[in-house]
PDB file of N, CA and C in Angstrom:
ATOM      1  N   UNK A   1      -1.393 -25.961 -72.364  1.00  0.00           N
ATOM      2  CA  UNK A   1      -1.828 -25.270 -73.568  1.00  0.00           C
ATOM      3  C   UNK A   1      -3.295 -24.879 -73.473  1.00  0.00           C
ATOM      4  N   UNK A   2      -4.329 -26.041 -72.955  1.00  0.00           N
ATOM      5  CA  UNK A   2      -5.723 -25.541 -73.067  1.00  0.00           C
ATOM      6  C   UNK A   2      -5.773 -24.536 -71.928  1.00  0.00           C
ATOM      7  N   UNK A   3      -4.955 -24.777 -70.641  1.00  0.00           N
ATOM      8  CA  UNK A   3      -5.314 -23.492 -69.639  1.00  0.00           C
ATOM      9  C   UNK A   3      -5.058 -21.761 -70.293  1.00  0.00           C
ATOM     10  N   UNK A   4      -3.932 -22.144 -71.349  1.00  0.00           N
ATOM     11  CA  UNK A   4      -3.279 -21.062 -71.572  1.00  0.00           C
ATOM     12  C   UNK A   4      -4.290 -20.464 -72.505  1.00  0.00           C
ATOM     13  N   UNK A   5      -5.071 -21.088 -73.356  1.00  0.00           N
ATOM     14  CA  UNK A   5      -5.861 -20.421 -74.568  1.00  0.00           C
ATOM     15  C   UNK A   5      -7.652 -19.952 -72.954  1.00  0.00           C
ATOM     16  N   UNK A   6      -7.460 -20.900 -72.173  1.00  0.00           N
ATOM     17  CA  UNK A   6      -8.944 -20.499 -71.427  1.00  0.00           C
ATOM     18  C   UNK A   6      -8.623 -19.114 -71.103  1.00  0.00           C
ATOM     19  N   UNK A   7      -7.313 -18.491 -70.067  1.00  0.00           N
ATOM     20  CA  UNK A   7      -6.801 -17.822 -69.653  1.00  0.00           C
ATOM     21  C   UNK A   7      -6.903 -16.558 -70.634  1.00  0.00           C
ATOM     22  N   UNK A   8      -6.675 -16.465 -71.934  1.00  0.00           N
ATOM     23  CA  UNK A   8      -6.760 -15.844 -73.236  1.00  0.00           C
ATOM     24  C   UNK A   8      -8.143 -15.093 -73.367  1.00  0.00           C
ATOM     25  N   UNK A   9      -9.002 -16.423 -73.258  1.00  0.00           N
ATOM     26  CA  UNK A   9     -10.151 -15.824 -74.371  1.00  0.00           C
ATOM     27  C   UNK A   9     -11.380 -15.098 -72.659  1.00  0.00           C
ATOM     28  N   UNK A  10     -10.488 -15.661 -71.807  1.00  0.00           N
ATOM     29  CA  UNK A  10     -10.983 -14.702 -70.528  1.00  0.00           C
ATOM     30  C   UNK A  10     -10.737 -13.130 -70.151  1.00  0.00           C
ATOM     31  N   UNK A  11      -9.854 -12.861 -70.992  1.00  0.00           N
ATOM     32  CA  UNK A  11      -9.434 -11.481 -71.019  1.00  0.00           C
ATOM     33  C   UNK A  11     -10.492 -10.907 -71.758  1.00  0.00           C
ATOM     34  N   UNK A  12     -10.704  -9.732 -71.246  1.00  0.00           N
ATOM     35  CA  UNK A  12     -11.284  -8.510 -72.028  1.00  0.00           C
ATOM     36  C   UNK A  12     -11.290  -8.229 -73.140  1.00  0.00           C
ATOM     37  N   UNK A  13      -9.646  -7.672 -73.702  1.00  0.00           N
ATOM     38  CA  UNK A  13      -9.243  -7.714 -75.143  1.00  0.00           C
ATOM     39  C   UNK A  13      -9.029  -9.107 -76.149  1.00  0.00           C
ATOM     40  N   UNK A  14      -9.554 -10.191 -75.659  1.00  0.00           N
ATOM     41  CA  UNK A  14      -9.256 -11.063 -76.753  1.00  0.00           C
ATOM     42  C   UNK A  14     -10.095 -10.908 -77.732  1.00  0.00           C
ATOM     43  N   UNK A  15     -11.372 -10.322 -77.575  1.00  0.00           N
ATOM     44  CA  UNK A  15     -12.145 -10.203 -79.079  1.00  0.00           C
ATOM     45  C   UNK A  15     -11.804  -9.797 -79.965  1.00  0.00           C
ATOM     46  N   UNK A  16     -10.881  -8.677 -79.253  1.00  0.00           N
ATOM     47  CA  UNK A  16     -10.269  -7.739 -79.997  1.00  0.00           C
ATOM     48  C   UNK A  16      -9.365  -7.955 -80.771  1.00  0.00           C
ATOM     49  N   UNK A  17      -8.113  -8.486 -79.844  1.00  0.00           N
ATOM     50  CA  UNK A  17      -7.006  -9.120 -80.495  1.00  0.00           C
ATOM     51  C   UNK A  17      -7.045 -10.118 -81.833  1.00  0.00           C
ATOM     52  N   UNK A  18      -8.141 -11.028 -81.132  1.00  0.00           N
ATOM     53  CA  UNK A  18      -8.319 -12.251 -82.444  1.00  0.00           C
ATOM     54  C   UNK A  18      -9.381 -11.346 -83.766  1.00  0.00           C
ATOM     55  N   UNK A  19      -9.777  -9.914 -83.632  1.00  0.00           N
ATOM     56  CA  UNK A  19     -10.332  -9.604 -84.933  1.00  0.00           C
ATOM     57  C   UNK A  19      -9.063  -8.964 -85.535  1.00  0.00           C
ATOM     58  N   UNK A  20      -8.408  -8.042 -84.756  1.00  0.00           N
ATOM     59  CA  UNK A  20      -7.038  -7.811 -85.597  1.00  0.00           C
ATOM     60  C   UNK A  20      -6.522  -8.549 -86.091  1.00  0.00           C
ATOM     61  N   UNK A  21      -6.185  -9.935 -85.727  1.00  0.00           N
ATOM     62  CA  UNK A  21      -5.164 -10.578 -86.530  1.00  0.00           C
ATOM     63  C   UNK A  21      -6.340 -11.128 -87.719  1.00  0.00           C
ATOM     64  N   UNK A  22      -7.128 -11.327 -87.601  1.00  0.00           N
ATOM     65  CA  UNK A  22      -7.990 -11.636 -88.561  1.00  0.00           C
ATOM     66  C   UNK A  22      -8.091 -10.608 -89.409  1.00  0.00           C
ATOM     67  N   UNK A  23      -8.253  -9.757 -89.295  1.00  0.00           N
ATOM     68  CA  UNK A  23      -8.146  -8.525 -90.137  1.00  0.00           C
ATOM     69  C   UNK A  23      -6.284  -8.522 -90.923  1.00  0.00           C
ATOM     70  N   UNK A  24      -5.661  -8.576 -90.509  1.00  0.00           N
ATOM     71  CA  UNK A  24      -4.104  -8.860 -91.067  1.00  0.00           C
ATOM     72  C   UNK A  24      -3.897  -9.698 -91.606  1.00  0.00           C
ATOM     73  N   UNK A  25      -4.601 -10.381 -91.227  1.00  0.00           N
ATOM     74  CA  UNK A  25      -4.493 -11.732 -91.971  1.00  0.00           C
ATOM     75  C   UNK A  25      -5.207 -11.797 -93.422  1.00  0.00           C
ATOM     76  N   UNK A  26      -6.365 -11.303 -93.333  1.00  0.00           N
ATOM     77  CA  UNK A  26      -7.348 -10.541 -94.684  1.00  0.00           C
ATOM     78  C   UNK A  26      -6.377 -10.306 -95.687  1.00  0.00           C
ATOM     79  N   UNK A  27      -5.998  -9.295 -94.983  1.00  0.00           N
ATOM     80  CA  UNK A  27      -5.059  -8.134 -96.053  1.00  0.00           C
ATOM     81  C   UNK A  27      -3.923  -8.541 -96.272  1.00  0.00           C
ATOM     82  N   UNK A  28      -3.121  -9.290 -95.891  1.00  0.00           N
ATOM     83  CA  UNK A  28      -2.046  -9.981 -96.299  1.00  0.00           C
ATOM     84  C   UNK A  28      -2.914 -11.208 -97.150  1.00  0.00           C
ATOM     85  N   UNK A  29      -3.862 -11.689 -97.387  1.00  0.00           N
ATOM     86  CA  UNK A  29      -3.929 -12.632 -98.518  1.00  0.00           C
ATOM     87  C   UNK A  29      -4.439 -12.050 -99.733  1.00  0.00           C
ATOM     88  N   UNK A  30      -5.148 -10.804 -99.475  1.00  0.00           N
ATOM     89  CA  UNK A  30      -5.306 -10.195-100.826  1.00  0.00           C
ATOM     90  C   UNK A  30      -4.725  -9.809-101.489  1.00  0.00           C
ATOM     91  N   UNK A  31      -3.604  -8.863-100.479  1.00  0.00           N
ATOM     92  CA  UNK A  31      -2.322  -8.212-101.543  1.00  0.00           C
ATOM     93  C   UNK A  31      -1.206  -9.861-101.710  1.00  0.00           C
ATOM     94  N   UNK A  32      -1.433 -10.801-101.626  1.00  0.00           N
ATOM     95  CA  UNK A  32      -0.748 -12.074-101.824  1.00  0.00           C
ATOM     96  C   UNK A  32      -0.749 -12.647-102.939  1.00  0.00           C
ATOM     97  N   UNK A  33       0.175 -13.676-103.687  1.00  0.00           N
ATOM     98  CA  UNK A  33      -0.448 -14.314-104.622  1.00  0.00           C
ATOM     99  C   UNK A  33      -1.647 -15.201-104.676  1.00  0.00           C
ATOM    100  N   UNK A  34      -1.946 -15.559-103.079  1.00  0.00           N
ATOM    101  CA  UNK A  34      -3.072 -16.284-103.112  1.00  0.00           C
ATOM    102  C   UNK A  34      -4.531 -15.252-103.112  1.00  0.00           C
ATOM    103  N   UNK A  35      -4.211 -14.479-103.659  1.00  0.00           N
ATOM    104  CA  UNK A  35      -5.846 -12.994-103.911  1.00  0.00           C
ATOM    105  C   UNK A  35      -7.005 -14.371-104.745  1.00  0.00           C
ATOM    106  N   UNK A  36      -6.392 -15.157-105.214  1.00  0.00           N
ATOM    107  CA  UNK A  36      -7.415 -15.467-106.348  1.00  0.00           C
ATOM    108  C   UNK A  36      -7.891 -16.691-105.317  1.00  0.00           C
ATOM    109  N   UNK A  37      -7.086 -17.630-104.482  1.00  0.00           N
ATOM    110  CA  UNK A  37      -7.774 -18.445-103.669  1.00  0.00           C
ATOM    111  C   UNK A  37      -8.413 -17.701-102.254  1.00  0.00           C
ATOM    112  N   UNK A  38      -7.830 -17.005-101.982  1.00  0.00           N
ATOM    113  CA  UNK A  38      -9.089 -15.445-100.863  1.00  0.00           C
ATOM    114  C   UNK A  38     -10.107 -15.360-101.371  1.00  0.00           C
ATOM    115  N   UNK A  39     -10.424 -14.742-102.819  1.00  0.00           N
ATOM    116  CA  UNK A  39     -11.833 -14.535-103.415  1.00  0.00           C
ATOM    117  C   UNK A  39     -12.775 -15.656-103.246  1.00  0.00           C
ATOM    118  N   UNK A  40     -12.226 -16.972-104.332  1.00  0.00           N
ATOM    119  CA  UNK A  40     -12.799 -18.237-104.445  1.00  0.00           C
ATOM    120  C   UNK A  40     -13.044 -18.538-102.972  1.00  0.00           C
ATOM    121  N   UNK A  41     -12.589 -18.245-101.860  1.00  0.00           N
ATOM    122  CA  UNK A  41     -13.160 -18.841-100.622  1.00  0.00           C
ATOM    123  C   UNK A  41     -14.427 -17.925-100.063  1.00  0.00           C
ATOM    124  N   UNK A  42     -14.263 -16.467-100.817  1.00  0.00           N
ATOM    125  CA  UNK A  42     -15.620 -15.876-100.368  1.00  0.00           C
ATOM    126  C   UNK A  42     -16.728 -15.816-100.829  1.00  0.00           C
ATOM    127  N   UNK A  43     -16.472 -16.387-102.295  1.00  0.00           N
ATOM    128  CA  UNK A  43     -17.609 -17.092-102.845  1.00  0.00           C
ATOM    129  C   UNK A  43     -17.997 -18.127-103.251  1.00  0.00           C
ATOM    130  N   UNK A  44     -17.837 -19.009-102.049  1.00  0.00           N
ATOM    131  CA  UNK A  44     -18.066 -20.349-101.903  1.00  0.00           C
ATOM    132  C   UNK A  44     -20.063 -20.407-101.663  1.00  0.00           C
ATOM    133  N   UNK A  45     -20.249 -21.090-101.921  1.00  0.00           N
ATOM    134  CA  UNK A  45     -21.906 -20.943-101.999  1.00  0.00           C
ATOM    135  C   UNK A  45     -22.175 -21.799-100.646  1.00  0.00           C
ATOM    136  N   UNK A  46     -23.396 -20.875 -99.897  1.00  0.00           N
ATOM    137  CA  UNK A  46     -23.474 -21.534 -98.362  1.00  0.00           C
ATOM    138  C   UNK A  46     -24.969 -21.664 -98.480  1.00  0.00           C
ATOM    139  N   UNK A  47     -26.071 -22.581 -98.053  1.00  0.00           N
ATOM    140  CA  UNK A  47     -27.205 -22.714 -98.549  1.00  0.00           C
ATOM    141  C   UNK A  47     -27.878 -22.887 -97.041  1.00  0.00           C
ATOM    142  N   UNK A  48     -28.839 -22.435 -96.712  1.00  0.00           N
ATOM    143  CA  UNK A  48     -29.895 -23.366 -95.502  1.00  0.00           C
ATOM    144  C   UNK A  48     -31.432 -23.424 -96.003  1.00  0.00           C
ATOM    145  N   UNK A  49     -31.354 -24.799 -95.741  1.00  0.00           N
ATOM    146  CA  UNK A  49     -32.906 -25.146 -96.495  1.00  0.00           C
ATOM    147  C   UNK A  49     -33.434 -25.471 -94.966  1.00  0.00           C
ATOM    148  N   UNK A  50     -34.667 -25.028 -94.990  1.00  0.00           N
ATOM    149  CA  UNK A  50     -35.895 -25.367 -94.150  1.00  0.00           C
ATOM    150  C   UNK A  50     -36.911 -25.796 -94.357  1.00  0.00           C
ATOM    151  N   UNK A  51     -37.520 -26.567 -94.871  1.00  0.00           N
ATOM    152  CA  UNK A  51     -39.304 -26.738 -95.256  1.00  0.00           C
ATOM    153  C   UNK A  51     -38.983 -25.987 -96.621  1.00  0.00           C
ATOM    154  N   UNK A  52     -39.754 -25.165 -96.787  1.00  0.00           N
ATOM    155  CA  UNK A  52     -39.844 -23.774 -97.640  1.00  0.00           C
ATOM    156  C   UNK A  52     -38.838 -23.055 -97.424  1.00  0.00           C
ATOM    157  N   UNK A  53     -38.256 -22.668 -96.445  1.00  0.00           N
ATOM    158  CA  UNK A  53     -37.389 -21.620 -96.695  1.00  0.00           C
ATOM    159  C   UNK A  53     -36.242 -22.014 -97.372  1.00  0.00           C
ATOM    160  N   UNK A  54     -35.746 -21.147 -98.138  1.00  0.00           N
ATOM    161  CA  UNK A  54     -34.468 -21.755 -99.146  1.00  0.00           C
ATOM    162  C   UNK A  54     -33.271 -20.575 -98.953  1.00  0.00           C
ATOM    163  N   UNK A  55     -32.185 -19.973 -98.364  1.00  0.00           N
ATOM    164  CA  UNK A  55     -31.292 -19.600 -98.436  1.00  0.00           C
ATOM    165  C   UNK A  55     -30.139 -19.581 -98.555  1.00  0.00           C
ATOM    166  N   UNK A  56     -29.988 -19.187 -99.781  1.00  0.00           N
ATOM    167  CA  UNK A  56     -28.922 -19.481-100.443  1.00  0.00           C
ATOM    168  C   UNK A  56     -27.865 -17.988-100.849  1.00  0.00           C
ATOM    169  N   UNK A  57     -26.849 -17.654-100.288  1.00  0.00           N
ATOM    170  CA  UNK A  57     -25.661 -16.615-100.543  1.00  0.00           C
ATOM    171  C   UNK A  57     -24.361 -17.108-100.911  1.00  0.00           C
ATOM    172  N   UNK A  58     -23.396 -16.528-101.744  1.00  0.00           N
ATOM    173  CA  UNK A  58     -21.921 -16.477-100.997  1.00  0.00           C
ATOM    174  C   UNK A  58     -21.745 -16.308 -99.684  1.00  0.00           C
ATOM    175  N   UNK A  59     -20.201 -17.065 -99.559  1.00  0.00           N
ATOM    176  CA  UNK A  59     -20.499 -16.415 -97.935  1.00  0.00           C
ATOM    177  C   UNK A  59     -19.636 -15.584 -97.344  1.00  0.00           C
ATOM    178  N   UNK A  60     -19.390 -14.358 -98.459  1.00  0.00           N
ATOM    179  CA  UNK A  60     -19.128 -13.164 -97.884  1.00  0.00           C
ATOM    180  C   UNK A  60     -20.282 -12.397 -97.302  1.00  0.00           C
ATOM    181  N   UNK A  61     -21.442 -12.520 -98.043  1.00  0.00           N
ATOM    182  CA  UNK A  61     -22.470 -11.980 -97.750  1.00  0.00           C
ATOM    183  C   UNK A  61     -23.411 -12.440 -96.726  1.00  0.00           C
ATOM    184  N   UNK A  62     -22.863 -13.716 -95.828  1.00  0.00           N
ATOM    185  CA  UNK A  62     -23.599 -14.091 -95.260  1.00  0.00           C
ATOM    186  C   UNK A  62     -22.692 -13.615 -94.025  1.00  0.00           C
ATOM    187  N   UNK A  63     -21.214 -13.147 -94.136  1.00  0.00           N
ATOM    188  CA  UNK A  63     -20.473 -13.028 -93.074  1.00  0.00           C
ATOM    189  C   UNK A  63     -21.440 -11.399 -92.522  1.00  0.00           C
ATOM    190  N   UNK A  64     -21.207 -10.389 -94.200  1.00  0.00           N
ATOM    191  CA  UNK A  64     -21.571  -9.036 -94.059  1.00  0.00           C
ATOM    192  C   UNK A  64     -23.172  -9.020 -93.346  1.00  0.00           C
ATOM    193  N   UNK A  65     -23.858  -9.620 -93.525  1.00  0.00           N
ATOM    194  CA  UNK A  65     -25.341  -9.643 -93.356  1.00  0.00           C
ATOM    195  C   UNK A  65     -25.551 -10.006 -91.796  1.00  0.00           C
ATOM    196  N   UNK A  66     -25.204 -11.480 -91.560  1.00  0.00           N
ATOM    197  CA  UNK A  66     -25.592 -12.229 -90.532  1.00  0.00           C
ATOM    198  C   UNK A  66     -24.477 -11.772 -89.274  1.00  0.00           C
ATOM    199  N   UNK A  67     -22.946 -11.520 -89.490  1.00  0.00           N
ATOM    200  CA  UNK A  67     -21.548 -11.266 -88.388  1.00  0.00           C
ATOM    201  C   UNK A  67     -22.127  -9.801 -88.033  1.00  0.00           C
ATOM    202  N   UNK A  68     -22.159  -9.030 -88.708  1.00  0.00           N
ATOM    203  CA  UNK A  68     -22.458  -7.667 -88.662  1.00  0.00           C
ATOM    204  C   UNK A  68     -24.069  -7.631 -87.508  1.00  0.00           C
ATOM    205  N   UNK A  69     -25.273  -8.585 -88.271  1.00  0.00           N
ATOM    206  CA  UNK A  69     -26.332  -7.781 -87.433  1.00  0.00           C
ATOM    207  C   UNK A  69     -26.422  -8.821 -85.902  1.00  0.00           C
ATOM    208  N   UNK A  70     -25.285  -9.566 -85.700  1.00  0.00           N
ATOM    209  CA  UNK A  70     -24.677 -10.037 -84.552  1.00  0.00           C
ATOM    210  C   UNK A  70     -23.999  -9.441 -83.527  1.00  0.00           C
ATOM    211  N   UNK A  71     -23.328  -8.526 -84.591  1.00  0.00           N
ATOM    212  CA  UNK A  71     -22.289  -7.639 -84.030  1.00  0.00           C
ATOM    213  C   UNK A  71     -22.939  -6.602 -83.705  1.00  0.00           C
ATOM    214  N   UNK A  72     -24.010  -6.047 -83.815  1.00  0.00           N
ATOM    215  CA  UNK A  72     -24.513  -4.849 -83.633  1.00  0.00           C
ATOM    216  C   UNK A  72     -26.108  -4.810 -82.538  1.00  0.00           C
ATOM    217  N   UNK A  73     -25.621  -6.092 -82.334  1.00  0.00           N
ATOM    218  CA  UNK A  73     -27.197  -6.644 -81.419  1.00  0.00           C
ATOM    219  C   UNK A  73     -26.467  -6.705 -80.239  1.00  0.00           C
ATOM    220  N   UNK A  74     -24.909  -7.214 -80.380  1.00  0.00           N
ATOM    221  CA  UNK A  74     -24.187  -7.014 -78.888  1.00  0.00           C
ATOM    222  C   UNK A  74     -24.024  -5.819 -78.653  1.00  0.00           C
ATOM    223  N   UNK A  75     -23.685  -4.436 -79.592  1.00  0.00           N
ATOM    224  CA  UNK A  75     -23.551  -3.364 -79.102  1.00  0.00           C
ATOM    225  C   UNK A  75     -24.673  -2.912 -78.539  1.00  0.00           C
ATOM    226  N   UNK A  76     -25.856  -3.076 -79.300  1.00  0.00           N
ATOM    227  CA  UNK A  76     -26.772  -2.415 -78.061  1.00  0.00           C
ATOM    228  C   UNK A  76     -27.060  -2.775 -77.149  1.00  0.00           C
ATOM    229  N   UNK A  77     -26.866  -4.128 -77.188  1.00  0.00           N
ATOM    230  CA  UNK A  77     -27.151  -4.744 -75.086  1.00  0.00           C
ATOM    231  C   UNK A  77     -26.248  -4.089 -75.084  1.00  0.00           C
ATOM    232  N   UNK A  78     -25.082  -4.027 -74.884  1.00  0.00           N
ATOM    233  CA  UNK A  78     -23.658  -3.672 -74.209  1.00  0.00           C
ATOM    234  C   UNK A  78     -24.351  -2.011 -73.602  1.00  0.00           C
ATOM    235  N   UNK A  79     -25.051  -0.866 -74.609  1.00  0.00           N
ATOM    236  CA  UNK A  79     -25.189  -0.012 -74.469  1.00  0.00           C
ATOM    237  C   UNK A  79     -26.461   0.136 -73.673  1.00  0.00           C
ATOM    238  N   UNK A  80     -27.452  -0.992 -73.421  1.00  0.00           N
ATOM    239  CA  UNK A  80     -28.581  -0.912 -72.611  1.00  0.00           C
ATOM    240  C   UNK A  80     -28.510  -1.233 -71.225  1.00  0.00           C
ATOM    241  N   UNK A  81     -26.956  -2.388 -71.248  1.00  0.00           N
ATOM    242  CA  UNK A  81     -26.532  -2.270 -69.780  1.00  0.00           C
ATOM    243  C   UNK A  81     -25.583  -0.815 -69.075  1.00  0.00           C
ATOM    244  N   UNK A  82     -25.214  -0.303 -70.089  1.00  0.00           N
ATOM    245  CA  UNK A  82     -24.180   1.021 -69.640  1.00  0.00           C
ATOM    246  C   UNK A  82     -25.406   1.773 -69.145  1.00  0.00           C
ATOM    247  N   UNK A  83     -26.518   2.248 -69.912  1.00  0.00           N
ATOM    248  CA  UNK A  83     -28.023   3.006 -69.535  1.00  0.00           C
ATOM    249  C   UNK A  83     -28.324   2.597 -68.351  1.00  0.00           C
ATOM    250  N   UNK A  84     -28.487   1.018 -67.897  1.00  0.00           N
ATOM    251  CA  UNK A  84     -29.148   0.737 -66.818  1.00  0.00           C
ATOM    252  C   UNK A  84     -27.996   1.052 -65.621  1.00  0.00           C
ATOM    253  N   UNK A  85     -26.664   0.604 -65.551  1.00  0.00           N
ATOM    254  CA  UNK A  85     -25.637   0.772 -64.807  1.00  0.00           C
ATOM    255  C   UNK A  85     -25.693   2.249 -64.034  1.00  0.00           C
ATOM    256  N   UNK A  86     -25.961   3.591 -65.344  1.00  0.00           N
ATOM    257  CA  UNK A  86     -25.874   5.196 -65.089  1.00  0.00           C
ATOM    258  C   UNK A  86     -27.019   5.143 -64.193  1.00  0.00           C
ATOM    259  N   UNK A  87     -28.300   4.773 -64.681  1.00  0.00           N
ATOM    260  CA  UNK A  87     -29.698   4.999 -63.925  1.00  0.00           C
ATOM    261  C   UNK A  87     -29.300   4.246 -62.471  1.00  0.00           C
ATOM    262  N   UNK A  88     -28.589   3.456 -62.287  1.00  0.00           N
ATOM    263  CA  UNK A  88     -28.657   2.873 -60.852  1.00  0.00           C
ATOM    264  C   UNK A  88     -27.934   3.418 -59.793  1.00  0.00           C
ATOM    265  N   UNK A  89     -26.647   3.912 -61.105  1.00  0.00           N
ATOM    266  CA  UNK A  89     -25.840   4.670 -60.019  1.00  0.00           C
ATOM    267  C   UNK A  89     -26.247   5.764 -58.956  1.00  0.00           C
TER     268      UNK A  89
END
């Protein structure tokens, strides 16, 4: 079983795969009767205290804010190695 999930998340498309079903999975609990325990889980209150710093969101907004400018920090490496790859060729 653990070779079989290493084997998995070694593929190319597994990022992919596991955001689709995550994404289906979304949308089948909203249009569900459980819409009202979906919500209540996205606004569950997520806090990080530091010294002074105090942050505090739901954590939909910490998915939209923090997953997203994660997600978009890999696209541009991804796109600064495609740049360097062309220039070498």
């Amino acid at each position: 079983m653990v070779s079989l999930v290493k084997r998995f998340l070694h593929l190319e498309a597994a990022s992919g795969v596991i955001l689709f079903c995550a994404a289906i999975l979304a949308l089948l609990l909203v249009n569900s009767p459980w819409q009202p325990l979906y919500h209540a889980f996205l606004e569950l209150p997520l806090q990080i205290r530091f010294s002074n710093l105090d942050l505090h969101n739901p954590l939909f907004l910490w998915i939209n804010d923090g997953l997203m400018a994660i997600f978009f920090l890999l696209v541009g490496m991804e796109i600064i190695v495609l740049i360097y790859v062309i220039l070498l060729v």
